[in-house]
PDB file of N, CA and C in Angstrom:
ATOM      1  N   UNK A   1      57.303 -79.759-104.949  1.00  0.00           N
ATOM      2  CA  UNK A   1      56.544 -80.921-105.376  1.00  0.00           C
ATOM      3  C   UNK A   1      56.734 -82.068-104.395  1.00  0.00           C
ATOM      4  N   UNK A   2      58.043 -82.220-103.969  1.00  0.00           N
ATOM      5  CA  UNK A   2      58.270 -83.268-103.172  1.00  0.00           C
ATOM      6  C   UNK A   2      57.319 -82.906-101.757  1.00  0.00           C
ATOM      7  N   UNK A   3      57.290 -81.890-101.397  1.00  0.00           N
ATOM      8  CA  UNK A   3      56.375 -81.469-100.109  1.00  0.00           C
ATOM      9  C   UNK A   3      54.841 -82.464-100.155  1.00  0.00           C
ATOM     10  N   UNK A   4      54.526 -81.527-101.392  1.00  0.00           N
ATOM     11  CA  UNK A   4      52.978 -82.164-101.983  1.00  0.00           C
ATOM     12  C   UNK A   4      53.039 -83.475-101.936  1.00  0.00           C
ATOM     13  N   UNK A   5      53.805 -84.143-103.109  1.00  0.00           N
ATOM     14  CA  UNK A   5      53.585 -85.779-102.347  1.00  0.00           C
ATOM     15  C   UNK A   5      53.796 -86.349-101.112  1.00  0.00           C
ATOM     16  N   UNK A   6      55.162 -85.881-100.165  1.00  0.00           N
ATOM     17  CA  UNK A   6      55.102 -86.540 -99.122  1.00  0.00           C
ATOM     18  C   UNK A   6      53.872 -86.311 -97.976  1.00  0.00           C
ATOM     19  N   UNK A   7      53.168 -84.969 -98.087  1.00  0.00           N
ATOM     20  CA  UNK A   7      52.557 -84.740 -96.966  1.00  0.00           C
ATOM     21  C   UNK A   7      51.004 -85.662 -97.700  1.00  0.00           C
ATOM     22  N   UNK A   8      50.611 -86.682 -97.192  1.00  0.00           N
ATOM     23  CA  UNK A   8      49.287 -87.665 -97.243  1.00  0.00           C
ATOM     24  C   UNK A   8      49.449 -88.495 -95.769  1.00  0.00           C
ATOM     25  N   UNK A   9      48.143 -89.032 -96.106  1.00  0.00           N
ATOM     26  CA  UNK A   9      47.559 -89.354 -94.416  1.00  0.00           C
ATOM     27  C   UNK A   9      48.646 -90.181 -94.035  1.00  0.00           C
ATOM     28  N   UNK A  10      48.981 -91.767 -95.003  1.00  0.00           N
ATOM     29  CA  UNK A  10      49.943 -92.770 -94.248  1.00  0.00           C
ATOM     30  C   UNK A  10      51.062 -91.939 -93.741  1.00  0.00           C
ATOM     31  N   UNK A  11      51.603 -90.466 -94.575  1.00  0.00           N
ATOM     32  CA  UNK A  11      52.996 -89.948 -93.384  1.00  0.00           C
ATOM     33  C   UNK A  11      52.859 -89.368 -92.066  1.00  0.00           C
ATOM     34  N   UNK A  12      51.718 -88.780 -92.666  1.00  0.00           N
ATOM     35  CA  UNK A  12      51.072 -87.752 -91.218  1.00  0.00           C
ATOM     36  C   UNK A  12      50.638 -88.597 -90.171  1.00  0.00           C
ATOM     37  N   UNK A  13      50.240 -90.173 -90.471  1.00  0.00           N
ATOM     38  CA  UNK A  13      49.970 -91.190 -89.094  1.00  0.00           C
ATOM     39  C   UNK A  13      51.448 -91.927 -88.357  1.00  0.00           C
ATOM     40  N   UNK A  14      51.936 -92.022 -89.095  1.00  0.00           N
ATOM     41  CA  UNK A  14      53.160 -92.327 -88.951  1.00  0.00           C
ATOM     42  C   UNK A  14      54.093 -91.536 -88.134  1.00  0.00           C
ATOM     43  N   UNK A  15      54.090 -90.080 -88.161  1.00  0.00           N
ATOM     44  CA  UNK A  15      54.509 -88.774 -87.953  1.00  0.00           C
ATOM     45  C   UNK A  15      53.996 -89.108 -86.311  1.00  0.00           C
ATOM     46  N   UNK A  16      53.010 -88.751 -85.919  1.00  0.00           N
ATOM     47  CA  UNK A  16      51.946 -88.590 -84.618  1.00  0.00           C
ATOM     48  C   UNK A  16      52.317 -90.160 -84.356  1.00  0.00           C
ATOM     49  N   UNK A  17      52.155 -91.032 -84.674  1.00  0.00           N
ATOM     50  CA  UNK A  17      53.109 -92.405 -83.912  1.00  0.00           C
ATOM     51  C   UNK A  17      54.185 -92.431 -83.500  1.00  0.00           C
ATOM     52  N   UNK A  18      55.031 -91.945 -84.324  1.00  0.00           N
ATOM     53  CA  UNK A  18      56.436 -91.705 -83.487  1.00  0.00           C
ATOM     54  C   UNK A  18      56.631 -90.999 -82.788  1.00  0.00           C
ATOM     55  N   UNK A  19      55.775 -89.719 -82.789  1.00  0.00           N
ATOM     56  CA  UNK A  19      55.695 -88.168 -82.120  1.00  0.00           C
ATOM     57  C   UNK A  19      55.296 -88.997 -81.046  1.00  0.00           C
ATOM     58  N   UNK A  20      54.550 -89.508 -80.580  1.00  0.00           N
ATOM     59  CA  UNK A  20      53.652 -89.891 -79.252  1.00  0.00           C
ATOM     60  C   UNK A  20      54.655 -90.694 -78.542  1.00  0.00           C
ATOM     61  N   UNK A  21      55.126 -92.001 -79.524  1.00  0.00           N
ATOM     62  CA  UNK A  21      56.226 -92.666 -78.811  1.00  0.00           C
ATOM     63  C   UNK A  21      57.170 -92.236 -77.858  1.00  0.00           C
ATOM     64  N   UNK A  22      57.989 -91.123 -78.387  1.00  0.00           N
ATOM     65  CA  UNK A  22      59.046 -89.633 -77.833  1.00  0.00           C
ATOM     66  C   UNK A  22      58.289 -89.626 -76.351  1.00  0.00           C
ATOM     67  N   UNK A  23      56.855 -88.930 -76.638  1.00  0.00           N
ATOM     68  CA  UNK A  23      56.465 -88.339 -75.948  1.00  0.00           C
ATOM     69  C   UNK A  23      55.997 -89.115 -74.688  1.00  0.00           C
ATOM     70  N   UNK A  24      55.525 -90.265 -74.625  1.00  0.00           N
ATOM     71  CA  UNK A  24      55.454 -91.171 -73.523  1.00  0.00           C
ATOM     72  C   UNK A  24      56.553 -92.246 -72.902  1.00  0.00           C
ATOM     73  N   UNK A  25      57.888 -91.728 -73.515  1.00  0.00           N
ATOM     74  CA  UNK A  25      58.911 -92.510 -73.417  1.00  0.00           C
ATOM     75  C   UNK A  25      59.468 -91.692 -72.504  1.00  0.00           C
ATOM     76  N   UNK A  26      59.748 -90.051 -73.103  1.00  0.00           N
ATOM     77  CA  UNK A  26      60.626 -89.668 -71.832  1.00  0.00           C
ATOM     78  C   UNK A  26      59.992 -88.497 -71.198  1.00  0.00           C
ATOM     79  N   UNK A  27      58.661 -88.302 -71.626  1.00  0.00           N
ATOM     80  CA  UNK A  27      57.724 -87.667 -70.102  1.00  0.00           C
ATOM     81  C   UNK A  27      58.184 -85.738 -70.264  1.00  0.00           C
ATOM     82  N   UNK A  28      58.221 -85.408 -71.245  1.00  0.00           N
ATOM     83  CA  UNK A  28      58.185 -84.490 -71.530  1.00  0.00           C
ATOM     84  C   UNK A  28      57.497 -82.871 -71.138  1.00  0.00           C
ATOM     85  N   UNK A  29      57.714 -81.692 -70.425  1.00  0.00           N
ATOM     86  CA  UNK A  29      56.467 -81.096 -70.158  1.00  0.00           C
ATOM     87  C   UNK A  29      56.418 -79.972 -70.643  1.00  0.00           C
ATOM     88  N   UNK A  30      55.693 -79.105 -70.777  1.00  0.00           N
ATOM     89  CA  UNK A  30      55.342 -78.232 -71.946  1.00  0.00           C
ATOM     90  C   UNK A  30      56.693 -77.346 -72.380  1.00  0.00           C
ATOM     91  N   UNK A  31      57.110 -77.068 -71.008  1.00  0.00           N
ATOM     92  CA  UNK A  31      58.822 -76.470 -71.534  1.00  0.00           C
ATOM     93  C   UNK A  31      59.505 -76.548 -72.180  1.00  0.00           C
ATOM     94  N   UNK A  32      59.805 -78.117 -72.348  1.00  0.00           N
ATOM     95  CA  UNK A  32      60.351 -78.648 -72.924  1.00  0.00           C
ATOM     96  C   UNK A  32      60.333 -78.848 -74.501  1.00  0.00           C
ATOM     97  N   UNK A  33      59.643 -78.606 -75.220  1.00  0.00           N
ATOM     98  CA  UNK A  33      58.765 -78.879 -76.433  1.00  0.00           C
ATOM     99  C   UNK A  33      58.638 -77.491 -77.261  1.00  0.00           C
ATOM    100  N   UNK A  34      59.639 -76.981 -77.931  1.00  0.00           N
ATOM    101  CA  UNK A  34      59.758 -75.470 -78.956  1.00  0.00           C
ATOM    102  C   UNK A  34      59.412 -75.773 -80.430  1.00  0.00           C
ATOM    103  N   UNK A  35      58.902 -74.854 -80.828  1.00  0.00           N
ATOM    104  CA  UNK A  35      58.484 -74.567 -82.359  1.00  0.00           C
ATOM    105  C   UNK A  35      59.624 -73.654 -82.884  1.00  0.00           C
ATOM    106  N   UNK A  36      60.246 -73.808 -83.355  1.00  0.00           N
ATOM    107  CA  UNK A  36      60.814 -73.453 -84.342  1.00  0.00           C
ATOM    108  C   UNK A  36      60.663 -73.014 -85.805  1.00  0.00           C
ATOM    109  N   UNK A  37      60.733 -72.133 -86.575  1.00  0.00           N
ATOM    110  CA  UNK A  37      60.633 -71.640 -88.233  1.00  0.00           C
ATOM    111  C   UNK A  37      61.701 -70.759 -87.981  1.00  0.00           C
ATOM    112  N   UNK A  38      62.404 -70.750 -89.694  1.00  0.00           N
ATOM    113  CA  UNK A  38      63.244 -70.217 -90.186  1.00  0.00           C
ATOM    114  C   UNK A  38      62.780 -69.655 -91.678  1.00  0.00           C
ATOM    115  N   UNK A  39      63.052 -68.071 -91.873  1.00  0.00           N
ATOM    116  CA  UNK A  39      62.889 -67.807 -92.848  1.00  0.00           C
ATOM    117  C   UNK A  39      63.837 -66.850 -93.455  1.00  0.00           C
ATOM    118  N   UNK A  40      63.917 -66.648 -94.394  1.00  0.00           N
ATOM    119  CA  UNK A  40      65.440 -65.760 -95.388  1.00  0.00           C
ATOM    120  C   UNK A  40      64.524 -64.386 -96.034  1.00  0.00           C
ATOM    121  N   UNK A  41      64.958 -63.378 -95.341  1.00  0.00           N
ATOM    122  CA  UNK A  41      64.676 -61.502 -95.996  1.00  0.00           C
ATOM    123  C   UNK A  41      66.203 -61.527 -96.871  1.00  0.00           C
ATOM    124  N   UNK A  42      65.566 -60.684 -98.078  1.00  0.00           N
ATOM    125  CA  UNK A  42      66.024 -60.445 -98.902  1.00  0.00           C
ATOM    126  C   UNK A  42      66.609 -58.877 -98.313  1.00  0.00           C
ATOM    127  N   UNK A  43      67.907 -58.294 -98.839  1.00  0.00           N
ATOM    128  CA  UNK A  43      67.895 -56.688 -98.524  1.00  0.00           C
ATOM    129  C   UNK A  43      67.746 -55.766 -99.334  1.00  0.00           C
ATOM    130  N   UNK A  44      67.380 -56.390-100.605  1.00  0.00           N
ATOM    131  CA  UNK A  44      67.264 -55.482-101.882  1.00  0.00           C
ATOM    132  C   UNK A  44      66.211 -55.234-102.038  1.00  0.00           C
ATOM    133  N   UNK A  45      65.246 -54.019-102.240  1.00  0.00           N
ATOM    134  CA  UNK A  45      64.242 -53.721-102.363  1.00  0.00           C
ATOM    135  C   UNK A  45      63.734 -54.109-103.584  1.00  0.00           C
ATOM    136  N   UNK A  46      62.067 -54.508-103.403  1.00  0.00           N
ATOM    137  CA  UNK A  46      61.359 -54.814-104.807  1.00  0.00           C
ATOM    138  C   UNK A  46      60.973 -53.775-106.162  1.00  0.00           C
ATOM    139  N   UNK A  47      60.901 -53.927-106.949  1.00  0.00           N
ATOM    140  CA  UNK A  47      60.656 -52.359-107.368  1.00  0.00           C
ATOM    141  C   UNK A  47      58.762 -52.362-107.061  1.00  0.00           C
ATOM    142  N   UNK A  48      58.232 -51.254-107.188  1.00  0.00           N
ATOM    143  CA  UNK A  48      57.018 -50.631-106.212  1.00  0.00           C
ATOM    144  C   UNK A  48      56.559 -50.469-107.821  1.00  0.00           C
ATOM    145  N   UNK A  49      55.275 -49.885-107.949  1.00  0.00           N
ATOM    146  CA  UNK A  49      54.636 -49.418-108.942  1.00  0.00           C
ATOM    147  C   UNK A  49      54.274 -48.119-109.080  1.00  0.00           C
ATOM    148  N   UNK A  50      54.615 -47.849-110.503  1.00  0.00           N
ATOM    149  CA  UNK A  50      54.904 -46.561-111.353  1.00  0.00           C
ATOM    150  C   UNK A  50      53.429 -45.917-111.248  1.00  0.00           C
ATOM    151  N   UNK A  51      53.497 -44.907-111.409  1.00  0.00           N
ATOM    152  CA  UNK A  51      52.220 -43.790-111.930  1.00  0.00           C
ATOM    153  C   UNK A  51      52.750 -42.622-113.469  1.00  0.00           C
ATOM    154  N   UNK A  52      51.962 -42.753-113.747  1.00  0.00           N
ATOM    155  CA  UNK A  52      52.347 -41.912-115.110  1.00  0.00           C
ATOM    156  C   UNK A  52      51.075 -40.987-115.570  1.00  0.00           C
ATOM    157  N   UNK A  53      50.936 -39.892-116.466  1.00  0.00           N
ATOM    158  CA  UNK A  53      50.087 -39.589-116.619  1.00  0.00           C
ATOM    159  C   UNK A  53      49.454 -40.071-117.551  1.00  0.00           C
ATOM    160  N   UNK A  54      48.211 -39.873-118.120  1.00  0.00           N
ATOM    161  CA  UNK A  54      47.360 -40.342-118.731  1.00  0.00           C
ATOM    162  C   UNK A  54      47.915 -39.964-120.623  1.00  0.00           C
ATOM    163  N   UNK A  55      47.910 -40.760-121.311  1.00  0.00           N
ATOM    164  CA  UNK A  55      48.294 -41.174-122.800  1.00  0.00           C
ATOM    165  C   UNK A  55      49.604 -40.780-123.184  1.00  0.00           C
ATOM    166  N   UNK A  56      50.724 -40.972-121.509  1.00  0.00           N
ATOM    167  CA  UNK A  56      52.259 -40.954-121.768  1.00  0.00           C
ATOM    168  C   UNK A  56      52.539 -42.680-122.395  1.00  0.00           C
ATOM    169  N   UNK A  57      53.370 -42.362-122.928  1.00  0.00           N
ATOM    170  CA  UNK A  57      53.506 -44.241-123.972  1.00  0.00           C
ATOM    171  C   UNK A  57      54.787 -44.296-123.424  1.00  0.00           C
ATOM    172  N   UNK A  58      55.252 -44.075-122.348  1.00  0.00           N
ATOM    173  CA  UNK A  58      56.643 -44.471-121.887  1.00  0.00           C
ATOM    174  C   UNK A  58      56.795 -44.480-120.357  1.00  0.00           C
ATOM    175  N   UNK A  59      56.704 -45.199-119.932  1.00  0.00           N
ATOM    176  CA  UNK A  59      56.968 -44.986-117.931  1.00  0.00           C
ATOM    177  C   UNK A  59      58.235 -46.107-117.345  1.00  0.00           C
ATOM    178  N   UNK A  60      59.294 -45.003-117.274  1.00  0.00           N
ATOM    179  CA  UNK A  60      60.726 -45.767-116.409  1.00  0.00           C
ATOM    180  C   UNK A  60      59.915 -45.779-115.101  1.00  0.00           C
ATOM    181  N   UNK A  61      60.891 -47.551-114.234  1.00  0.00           N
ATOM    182  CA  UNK A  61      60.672 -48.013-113.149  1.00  0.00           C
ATOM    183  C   UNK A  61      62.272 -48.372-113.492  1.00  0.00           C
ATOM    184  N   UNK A  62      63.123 -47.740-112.619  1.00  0.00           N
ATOM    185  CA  UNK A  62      64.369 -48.196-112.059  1.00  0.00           C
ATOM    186  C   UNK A  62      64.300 -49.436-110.685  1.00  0.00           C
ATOM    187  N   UNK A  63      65.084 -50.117-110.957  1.00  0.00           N
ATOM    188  CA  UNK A  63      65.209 -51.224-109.773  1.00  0.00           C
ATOM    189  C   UNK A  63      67.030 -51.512-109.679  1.00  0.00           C
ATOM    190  N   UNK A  64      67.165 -51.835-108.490  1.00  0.00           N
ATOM    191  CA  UNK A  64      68.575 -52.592-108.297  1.00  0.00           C
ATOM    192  C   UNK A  64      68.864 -53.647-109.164  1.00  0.00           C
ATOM    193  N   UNK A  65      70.056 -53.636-109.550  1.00  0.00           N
ATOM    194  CA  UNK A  65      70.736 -55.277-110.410  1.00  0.00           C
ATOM    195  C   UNK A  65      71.578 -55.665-109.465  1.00  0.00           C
ATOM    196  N   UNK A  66      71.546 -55.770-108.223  1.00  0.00           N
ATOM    197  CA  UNK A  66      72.322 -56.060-107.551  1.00  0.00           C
ATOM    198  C   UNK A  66      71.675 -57.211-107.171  1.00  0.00           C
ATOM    199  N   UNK A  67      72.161 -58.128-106.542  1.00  0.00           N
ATOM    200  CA  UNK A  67      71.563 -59.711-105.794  1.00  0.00           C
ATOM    201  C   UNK A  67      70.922 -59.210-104.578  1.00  0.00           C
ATOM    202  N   UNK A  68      72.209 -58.888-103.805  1.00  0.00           N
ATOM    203  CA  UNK A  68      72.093 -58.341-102.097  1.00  0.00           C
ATOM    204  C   UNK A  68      72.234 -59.641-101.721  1.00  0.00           C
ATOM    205  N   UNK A  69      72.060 -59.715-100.559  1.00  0.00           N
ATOM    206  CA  UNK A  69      72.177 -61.056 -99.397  1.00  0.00           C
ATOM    207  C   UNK A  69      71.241 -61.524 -98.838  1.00  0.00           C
ATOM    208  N   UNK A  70      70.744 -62.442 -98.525  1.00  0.00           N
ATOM    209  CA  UNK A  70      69.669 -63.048 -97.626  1.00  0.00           C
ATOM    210  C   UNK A  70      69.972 -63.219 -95.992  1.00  0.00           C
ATOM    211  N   UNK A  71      69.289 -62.868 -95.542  1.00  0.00           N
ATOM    212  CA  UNK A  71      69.467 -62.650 -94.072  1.00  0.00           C
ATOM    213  C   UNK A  71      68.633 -64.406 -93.495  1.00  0.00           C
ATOM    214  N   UNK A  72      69.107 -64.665 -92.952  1.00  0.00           N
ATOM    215  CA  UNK A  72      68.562 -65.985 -92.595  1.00  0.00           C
ATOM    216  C   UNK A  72      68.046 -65.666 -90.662  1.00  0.00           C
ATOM    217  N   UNK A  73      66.437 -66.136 -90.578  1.00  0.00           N
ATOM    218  CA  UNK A  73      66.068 -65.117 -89.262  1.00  0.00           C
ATOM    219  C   UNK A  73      65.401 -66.391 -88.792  1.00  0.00           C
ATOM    220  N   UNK A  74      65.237 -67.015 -87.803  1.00  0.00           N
ATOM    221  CA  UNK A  74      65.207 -68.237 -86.400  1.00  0.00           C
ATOM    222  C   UNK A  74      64.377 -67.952 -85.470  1.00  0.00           C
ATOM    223  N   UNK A  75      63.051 -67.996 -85.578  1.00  0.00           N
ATOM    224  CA  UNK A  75      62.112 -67.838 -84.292  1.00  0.00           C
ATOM    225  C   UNK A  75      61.782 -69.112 -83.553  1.00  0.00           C
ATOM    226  N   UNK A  76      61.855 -69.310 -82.252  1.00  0.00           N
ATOM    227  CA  UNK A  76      61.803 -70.332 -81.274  1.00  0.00           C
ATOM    228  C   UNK A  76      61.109 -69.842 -80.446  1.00  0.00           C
ATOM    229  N   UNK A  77      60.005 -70.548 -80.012  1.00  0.00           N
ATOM    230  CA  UNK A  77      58.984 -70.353 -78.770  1.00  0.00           C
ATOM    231  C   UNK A  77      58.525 -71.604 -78.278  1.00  0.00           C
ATOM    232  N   UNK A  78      58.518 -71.617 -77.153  1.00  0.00           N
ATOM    233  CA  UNK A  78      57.337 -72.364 -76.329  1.00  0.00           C
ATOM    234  C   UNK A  78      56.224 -71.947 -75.736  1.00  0.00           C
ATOM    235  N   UNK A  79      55.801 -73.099 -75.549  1.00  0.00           N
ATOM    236  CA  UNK A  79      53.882 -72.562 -75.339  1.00  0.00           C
ATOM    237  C   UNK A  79      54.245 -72.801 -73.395  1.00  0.00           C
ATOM    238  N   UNK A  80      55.766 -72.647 -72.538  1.00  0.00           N
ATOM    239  CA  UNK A  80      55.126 -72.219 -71.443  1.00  0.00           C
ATOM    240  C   UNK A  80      55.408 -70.951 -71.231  1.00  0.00           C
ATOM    241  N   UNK A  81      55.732 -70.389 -69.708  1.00  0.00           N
ATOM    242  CA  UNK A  81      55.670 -69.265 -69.374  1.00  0.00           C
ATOM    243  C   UNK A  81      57.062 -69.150 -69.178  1.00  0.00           C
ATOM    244  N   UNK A  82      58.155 -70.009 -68.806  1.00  0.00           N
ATOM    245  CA  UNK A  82      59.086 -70.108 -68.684  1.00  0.00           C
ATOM    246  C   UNK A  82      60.052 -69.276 -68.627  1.00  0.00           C
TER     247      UNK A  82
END
């Protein structure tokens, strides 16, 4: 929710004002300048969907009760050739 409200035009002008400031202050060149995202895989599998035959009134789907761990994964690129 907090995303939703903060992202409106007065932040996003504000954002690209200061962004530009950076950017004509210390002369920056495409090298220099990475995108970054971070995202978390789960290792426990989801459970998948059952098939059963036709007018069975009972269909087990086993799944893990386990948590498992989140893997935390870091992609960084730049837009040169570098």
């Amino acid at each position: 929710m907090g995303r939703a409200v903060g992202f409106n035009r007065p932040k996003v002008n504000q954002f690209f004002t200061a962004y530009k400031e950076v950017l004509t202050s210390h002369s920056f060149s495409a090298g220099d300048i990475c995108n970054m995202d971070k995202t978390g895989i789960t290792n426990v599998a989801k459970p998948c969907k059952v098939l059963s035959m036709k007018g069975k009134r009972q269909s087990v789907k086993i799944t893990s009760a386990e948590r498992g761990s989140t893997v935390t994964t870091i992609c960084v690129f730049s837009s040169s050739r570098q």
